[in-house]
N, C-alpha and C. Protein backbone atom coordinates (compact mmCIF):
# COMPACT_ATOMS: atom_id res chain seq x y z
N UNK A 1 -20.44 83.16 -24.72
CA UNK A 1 -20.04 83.03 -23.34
C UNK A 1 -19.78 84.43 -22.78
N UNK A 2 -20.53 84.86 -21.78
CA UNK A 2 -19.86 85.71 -20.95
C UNK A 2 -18.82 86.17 -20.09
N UNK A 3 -17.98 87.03 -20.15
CA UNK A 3 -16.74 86.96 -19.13
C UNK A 3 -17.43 87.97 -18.20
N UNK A 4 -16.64 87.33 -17.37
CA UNK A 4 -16.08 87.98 -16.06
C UNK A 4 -14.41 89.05 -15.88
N UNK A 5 -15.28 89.77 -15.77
CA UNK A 5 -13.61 90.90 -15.34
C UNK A 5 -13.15 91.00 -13.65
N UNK A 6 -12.33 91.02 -13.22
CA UNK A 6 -11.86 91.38 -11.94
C UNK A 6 -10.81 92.25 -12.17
N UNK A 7 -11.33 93.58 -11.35
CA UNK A 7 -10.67 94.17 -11.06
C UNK A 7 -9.81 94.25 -10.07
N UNK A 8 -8.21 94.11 -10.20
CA UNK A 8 -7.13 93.58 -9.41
C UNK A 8 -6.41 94.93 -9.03
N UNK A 9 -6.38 95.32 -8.04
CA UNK A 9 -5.75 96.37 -7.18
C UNK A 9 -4.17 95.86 -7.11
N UNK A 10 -2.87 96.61 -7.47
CA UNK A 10 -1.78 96.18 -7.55
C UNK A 10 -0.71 97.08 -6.45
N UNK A 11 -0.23 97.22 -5.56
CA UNK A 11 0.37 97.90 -4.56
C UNK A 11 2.30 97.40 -4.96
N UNK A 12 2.94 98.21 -5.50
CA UNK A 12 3.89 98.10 -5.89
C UNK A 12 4.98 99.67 -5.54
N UNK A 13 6.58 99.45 -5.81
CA UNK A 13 7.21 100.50 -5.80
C UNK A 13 7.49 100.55 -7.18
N UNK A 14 7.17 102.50 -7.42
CA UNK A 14 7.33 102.47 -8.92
C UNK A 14 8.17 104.09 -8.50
N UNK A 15 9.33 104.07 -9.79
CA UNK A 15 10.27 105.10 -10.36
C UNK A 15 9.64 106.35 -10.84
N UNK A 16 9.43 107.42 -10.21
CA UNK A 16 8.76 108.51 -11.21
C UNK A 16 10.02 109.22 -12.30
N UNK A 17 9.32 110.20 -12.66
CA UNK A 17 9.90 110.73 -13.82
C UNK A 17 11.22 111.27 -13.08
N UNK A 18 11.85 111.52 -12.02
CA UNK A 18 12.67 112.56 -11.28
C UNK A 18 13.70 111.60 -11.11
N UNK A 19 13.42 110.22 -10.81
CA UNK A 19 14.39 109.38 -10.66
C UNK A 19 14.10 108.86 -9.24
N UNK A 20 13.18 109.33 -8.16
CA UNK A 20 12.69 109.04 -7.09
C UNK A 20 12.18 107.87 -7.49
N UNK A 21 11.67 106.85 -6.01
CA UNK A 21 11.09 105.76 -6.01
C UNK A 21 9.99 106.25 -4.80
N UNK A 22 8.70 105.87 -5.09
CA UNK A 22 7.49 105.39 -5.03
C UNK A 22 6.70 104.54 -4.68
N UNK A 23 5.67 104.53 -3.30
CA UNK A 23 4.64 103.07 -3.55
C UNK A 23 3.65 103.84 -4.09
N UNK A 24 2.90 102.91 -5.13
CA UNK A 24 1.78 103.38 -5.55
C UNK A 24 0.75 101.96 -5.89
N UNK A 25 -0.35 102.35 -5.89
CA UNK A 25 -1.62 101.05 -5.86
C UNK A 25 -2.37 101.37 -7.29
N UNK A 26 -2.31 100.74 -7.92
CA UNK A 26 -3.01 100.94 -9.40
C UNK A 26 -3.75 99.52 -9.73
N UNK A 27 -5.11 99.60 -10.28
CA UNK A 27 -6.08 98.71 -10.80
C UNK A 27 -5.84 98.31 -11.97
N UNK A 28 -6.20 97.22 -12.29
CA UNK A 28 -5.72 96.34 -13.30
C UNK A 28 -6.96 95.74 -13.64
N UNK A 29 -7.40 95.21 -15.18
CA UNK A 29 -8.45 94.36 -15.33
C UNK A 29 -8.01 92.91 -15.54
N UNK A 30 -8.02 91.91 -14.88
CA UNK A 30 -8.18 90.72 -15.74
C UNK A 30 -9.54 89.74 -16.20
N UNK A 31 -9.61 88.87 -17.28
CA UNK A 31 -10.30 88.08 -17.33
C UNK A 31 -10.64 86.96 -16.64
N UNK A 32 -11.20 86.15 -16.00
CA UNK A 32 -10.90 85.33 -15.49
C UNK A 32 -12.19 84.34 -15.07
N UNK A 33 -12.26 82.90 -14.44
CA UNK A 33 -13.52 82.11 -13.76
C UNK A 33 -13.96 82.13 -12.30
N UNK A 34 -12.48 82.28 -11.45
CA UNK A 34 -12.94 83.06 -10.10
C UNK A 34 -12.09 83.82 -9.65
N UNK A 35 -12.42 84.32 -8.38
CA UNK A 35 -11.31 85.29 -7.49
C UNK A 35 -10.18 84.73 -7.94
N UNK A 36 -9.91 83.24 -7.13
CA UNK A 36 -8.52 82.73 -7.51
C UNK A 36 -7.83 82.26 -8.54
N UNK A 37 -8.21 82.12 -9.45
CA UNK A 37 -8.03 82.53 -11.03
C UNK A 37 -7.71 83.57 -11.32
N UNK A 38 -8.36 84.65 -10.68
CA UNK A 38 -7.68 86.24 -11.14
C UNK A 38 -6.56 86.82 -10.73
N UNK A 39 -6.36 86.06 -9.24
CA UNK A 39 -5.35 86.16 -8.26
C UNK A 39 -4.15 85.71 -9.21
N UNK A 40 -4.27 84.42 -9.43
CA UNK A 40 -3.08 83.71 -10.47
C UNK A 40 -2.73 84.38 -11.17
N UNK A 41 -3.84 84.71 -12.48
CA UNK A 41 -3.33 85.55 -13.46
C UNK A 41 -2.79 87.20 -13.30
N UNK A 42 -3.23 87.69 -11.88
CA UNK A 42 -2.91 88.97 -12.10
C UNK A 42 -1.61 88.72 -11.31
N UNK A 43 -1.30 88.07 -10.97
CA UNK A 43 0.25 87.57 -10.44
C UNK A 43 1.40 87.29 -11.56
N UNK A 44 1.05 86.43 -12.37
CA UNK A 44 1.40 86.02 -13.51
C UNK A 44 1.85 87.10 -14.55
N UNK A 45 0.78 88.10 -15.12
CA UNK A 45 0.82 89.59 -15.92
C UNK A 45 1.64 90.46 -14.93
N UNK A 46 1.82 90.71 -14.11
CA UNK A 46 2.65 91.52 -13.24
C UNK A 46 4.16 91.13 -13.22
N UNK A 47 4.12 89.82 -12.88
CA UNK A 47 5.73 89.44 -13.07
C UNK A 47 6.27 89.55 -14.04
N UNK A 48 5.95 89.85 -15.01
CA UNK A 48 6.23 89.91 -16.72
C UNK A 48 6.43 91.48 -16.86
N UNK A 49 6.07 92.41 -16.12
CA UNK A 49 6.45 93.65 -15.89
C UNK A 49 7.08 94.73 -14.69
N UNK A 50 6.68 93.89 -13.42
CA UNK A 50 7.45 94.29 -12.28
C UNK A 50 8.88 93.24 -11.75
N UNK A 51 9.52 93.93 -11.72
CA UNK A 51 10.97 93.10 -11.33
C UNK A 51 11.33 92.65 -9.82
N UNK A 52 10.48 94.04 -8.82
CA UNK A 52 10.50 93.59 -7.78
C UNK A 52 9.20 93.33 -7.16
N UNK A 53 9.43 93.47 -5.41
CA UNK A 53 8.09 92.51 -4.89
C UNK A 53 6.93 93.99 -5.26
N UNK A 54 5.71 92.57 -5.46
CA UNK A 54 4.17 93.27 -5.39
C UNK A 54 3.29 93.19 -4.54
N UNK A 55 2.56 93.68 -4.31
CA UNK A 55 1.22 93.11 -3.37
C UNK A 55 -0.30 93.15 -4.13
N UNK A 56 -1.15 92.20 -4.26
CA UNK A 56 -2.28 92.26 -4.58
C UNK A 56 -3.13 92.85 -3.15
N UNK A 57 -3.16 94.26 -3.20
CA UNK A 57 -4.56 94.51 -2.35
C UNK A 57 -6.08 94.39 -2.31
N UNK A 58 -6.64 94.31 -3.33
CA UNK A 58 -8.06 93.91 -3.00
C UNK A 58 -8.01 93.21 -4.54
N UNK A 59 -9.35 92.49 -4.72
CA UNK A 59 -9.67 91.69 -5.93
C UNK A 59 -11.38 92.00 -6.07
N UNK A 60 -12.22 92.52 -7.05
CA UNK A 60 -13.66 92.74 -7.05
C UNK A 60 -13.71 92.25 -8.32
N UNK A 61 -15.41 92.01 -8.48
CA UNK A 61 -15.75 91.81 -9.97
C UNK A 61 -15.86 93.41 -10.59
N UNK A 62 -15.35 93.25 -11.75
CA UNK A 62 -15.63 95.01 -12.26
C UNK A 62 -17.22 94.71 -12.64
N UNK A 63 -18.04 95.86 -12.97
CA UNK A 63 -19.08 96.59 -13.41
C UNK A 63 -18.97 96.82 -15.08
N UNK A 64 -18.49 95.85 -15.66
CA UNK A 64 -18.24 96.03 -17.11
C UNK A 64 -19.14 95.05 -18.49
N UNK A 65 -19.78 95.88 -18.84
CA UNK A 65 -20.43 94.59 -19.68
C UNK A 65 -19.80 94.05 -20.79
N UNK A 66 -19.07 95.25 -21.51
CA UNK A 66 -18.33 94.85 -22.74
C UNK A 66 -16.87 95.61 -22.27
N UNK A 67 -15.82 95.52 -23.11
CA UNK A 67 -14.34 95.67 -23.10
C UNK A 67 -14.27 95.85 -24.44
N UNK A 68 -13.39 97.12 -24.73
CA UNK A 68 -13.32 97.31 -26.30
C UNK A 68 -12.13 98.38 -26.61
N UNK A 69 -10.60 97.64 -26.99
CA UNK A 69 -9.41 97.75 -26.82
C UNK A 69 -9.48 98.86 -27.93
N UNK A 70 -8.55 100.03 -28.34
CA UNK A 70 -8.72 100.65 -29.47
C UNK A 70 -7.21 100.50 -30.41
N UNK A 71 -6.86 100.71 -31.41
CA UNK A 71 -5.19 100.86 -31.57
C UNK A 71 -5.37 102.71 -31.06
N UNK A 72 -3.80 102.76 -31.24
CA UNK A 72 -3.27 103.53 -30.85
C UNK A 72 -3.60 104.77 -29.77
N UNK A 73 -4.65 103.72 -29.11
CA UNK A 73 -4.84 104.90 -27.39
C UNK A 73 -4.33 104.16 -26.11
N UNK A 74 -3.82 105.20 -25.66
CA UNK A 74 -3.29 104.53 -24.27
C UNK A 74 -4.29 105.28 -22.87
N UNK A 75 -5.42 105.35 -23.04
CA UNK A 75 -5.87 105.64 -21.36
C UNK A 75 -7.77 104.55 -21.89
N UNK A 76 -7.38 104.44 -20.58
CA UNK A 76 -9.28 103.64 -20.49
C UNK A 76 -9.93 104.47 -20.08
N UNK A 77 -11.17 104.38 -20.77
CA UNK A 77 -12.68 105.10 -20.34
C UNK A 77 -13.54 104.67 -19.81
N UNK A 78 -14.71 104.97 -18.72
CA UNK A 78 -16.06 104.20 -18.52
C UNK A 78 -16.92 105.04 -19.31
N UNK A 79 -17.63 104.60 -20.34
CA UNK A 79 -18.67 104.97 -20.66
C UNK A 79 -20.04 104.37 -20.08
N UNK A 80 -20.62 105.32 -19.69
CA UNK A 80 -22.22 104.68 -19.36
C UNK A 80 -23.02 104.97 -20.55
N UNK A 81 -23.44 103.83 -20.95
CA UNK A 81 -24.58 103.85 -22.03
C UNK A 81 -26.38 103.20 -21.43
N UNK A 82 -27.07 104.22 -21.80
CA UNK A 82 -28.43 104.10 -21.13
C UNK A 82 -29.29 103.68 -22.31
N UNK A 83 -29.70 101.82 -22.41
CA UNK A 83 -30.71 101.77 -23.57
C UNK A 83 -32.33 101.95 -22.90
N UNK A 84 -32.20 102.36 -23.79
CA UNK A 84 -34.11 102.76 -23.54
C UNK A 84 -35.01 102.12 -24.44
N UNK A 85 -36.02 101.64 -24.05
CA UNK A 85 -37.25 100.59 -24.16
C UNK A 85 -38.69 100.78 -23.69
N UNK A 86 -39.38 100.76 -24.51
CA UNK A 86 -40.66 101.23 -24.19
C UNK A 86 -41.64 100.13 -23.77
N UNK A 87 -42.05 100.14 -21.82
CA UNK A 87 -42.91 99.16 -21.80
C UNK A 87 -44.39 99.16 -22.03
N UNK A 88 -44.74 98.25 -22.66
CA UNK A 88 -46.21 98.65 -23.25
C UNK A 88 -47.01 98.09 -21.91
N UNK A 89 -47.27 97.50 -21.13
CA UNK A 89 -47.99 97.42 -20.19
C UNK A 89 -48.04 98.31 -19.58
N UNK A 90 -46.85 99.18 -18.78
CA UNK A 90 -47.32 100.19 -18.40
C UNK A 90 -47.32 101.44 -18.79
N UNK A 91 -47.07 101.57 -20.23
CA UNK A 91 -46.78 102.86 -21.50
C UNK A 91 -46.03 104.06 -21.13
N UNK A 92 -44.80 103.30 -20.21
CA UNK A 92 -43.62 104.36 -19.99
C UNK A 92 -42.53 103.66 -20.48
N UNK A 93 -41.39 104.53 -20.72
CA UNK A 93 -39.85 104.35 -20.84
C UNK A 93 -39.09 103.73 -20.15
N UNK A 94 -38.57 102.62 -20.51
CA UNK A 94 -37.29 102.45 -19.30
C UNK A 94 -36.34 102.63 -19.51
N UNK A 95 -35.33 102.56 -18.83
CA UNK A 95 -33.69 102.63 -19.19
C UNK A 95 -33.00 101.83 -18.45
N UNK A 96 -31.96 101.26 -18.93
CA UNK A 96 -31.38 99.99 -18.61
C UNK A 96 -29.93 100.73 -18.73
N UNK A 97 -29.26 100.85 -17.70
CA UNK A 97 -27.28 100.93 -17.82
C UNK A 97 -26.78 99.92 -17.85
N UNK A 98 -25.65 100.74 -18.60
CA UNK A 98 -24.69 99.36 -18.68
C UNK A 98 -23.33 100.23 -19.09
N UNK A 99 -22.29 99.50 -18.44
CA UNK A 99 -20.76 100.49 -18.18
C UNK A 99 -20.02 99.73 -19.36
N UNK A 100 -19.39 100.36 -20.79
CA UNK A 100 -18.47 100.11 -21.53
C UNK A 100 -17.31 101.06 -20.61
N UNK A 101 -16.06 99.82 -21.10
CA UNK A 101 -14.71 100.25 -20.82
C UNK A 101 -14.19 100.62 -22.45
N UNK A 102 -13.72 102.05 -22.71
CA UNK A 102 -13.51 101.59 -24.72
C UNK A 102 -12.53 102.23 -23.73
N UNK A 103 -11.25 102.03 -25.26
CA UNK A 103 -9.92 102.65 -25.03
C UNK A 103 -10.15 104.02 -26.09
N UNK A 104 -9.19 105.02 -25.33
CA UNK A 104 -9.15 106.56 -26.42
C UNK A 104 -8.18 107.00 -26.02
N UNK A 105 -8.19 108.26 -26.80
CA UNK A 105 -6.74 109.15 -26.17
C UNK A 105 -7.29 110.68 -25.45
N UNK A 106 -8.77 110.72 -25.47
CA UNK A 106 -9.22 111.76 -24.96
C UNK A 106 -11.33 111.23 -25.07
N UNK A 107 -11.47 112.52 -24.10
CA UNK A 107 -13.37 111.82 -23.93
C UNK A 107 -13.27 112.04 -25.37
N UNK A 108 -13.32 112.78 -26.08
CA UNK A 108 -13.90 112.92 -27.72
C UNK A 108 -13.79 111.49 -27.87
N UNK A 109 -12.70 111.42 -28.01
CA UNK A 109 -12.47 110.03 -28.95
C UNK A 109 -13.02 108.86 -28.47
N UNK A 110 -13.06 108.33 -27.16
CA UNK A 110 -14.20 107.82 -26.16
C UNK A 110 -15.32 107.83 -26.45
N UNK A 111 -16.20 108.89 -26.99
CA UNK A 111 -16.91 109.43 -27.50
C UNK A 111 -17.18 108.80 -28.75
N UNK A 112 -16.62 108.75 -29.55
CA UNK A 112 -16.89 108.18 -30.58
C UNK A 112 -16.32 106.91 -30.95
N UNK A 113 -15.75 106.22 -30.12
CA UNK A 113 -15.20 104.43 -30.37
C UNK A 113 -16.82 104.09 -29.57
N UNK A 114 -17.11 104.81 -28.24
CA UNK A 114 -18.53 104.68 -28.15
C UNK A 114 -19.68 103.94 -28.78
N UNK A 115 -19.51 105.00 -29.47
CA UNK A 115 -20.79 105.25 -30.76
C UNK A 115 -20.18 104.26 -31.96
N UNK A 116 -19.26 103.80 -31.86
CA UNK A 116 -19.11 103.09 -33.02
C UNK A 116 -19.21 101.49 -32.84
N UNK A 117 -19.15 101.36 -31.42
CA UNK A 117 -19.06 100.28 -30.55
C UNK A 117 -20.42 99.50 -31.12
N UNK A 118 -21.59 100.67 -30.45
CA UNK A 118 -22.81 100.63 -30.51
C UNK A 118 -23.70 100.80 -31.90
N UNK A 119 -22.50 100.48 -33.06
CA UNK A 119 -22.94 100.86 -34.32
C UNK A 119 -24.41 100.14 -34.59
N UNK A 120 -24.14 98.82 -34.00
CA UNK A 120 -25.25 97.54 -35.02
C UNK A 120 -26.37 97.52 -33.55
N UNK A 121 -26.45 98.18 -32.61
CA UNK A 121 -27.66 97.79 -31.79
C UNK A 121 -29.08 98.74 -32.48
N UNK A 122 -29.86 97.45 -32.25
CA UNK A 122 -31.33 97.36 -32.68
C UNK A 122 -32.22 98.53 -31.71
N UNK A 123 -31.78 98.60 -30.71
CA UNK A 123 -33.04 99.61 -29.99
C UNK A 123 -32.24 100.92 -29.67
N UNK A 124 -32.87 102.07 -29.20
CA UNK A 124 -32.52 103.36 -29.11
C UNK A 124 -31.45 103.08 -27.47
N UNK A 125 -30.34 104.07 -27.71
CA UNK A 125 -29.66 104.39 -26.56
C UNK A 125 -29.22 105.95 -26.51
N UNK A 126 -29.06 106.48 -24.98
CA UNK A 126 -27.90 106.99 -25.06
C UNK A 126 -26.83 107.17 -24.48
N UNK A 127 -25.86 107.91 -24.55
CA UNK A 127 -24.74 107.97 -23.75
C UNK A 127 -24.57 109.23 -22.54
N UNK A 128 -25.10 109.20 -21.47
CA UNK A 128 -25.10 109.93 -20.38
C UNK A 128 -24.00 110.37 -19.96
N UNK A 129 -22.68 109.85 -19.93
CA UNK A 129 -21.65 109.96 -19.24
C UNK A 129 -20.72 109.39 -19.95
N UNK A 130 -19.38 109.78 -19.49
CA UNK A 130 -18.22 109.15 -19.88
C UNK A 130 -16.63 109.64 -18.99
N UNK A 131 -16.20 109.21 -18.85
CA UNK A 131 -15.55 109.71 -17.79
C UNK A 131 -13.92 108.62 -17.83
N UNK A 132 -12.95 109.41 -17.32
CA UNK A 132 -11.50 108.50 -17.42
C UNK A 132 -11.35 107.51 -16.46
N UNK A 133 -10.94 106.41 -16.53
CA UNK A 133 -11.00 105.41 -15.81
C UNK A 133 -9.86 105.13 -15.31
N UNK A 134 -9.49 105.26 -14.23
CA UNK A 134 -8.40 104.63 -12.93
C UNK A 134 -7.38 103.24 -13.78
N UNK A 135 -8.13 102.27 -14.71
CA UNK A 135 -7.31 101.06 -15.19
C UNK A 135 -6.14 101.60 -15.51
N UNK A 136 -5.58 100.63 -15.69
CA UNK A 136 -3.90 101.21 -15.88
C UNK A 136 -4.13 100.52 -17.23
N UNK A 137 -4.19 99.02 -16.70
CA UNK A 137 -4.27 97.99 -18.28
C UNK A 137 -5.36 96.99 -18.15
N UNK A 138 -5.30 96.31 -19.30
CA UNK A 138 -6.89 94.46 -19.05
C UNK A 138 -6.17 93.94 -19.85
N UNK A 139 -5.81 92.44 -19.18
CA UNK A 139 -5.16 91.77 -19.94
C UNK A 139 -6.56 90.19 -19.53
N UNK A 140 -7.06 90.29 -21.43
CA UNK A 140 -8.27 89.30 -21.15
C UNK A 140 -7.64 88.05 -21.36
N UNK A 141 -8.24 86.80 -21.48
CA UNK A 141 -7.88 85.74 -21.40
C UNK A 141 -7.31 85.57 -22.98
N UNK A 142 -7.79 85.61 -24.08
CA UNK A 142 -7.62 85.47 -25.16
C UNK A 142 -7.51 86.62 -26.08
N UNK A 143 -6.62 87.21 -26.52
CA UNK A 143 -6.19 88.50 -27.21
C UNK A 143 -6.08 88.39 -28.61
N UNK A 144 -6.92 87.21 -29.35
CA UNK A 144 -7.08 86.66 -30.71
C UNK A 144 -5.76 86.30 -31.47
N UNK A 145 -4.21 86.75 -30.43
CA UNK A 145 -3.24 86.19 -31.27
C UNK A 145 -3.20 84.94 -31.73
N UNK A 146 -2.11 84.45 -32.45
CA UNK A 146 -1.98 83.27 -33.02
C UNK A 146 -0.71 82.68 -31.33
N UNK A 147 -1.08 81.55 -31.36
CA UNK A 147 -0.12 80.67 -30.70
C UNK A 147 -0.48 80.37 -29.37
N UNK A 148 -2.35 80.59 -28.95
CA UNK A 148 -2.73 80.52 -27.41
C UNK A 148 -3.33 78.90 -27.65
N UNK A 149 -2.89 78.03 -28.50
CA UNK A 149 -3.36 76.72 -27.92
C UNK A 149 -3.35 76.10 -26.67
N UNK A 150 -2.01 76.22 -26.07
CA UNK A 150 -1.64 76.06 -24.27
C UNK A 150 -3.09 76.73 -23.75
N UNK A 151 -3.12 78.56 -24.26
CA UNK A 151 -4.00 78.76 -22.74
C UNK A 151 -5.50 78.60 -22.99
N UNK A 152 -5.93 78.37 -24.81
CA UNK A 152 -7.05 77.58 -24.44
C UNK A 152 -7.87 76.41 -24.24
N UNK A 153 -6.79 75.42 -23.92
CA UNK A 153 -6.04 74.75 -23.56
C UNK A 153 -6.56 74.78 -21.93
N UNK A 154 -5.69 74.98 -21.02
CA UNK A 154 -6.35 75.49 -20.14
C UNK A 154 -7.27 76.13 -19.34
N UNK A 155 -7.90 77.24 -20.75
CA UNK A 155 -8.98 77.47 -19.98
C UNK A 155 -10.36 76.53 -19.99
N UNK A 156 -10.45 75.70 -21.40
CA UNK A 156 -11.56 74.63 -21.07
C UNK A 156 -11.56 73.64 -19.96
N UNK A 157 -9.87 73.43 -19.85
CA UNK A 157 -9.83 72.87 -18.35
C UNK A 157 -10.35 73.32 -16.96
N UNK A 158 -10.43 74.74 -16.87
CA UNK A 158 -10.83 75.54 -16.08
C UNK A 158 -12.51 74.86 -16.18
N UNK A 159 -12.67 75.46 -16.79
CA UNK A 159 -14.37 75.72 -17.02
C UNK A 159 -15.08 74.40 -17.09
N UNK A 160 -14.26 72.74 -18.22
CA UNK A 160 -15.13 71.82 -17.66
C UNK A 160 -14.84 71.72 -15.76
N UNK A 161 -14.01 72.29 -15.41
CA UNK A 161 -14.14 71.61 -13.51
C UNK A 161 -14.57 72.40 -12.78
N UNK A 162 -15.50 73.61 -13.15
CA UNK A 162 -15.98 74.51 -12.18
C UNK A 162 -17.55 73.44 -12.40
N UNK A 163 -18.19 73.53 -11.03
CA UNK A 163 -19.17 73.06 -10.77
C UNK A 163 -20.57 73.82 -11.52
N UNK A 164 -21.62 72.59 -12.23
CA UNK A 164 -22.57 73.76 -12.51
C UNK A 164 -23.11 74.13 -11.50
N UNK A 165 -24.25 75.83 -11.33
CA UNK A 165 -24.87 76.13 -10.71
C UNK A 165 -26.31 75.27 -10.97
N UNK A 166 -26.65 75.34 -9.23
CA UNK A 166 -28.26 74.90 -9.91
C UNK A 166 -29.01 76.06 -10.26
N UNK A 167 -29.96 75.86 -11.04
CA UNK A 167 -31.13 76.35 -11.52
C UNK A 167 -31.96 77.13 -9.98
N UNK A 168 -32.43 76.23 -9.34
CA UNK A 168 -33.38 76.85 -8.27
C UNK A 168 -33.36 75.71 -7.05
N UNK A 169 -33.05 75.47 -6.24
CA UNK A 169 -33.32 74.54 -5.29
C UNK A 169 -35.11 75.42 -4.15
N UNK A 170 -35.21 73.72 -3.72
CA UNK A 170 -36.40 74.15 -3.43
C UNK A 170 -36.14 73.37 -1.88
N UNK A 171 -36.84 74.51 -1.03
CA UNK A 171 -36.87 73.89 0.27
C UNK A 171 -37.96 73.29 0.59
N UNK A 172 -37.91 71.48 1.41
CA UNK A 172 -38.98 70.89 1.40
C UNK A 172 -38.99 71.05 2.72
N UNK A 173 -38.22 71.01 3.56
CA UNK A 173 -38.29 70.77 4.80
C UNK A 173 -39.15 71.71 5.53
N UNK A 174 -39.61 70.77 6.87
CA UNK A 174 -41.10 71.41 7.88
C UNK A 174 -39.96 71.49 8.87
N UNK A 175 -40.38 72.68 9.77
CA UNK A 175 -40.23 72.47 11.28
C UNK A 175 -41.11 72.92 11.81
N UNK A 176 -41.08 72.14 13.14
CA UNK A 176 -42.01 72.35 14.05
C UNK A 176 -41.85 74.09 14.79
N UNK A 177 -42.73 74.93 15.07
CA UNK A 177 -42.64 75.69 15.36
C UNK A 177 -42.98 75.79 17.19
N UNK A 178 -41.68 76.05 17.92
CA UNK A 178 -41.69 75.86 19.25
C UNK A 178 -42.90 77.21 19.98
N UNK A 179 -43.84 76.65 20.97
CA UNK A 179 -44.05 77.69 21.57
C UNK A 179 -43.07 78.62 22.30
N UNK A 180 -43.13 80.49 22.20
CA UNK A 180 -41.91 80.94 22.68
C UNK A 180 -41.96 80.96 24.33
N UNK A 181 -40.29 80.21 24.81
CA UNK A 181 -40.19 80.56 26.06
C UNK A 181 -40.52 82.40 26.66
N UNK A 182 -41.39 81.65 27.53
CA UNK A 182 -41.70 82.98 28.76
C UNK A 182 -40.40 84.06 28.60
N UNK A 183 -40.07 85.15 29.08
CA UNK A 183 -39.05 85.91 29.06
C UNK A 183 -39.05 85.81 30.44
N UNK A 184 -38.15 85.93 31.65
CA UNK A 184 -37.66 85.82 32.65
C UNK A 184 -37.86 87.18 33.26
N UNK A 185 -37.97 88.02 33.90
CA UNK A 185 -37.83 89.08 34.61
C UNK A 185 -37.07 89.22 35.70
């Protein structure tokens, strides 16, 4: 199954190091099935860490194909990884992106949770870029602990009541095509 990430914009007052108070807007990842699902949950993960009021300012889907937590690093990365594939019809190269989020404590190390990420893929890649990422935190739906029966639990509830998509609908319908009225002068 594929997830979906939304990236949740959080507008809050926060304490700096001086003892001053602060608004500041920081991005958040959650997992989630839609906008309002993410809305919930990023409401939900916030209250569990902010004491006073928040504001959710914007909600987007992130640009993330995989998510890949590390121990002991605390900042997120985007890595862009470029696989490359050779099309034989027209006997050039392609390249295909795709944005990993890994966790590190610096690009090196980014750098190489990277590459380790990408240990078992079958075709050639590389890594173009990498760069520090704005997330603060991603809190996914299922974090492999022991004791989420409740939320998965809920989330099959989620997912059997989202509607399927169709496949392709097809338009049958004719209309008559009006001769165009004269223009007036």
């Amino acid at each position: 199954m594929s997830t979906t990430w939304y990236e949740c914009k959080v507008k809050y007052r926060k304490t700096d190091e001086t003892g001053g108070q602060k608004i500041t807007t920081e991005p958040y990842l959650v997992d989630a099935l839609s906008y309002t699902e993410a809305e919930s949950r990023i409401n939900e993960e916030m209250s569990a860490y902010i004491s006073e009021e928040f504001k959710i300012t914007n909600i987007k889907v992130a640009n993330y194909a995989e998510i890949h937590p590390f121990d002991n690093a605390d900042r997120w990365f985007r890595s862009k990884v470029s696989l490359l594939a050779y099309d034989e019809e027209s006997g050039k190269e392609r390249k295909t992106n795709m944005y990993l989020l890994v966790q590190a404590n610096d690009v090196k190390e980014a750098y190489d949770n990277t590459i380790s990420v990408m240990k078992g893929t079958m075709g050639d890649y590389t890594v173009p870029a990498i760069s520090e990422s704005p997330i603060m935190d991603v809190f996914p739906y299922f974090s492999g602990e022991e004791g989420e029966l409740e939320q998965l639990e809920r989330f099959n509830a989620l997912k059997a009541s989202k509607p399927e998509v169709a496949m392709e609908i097809e338009d049958h319908m004719e209309f008559e095509t009006a001769p165009e009225e004269e223009a007036v002068v």
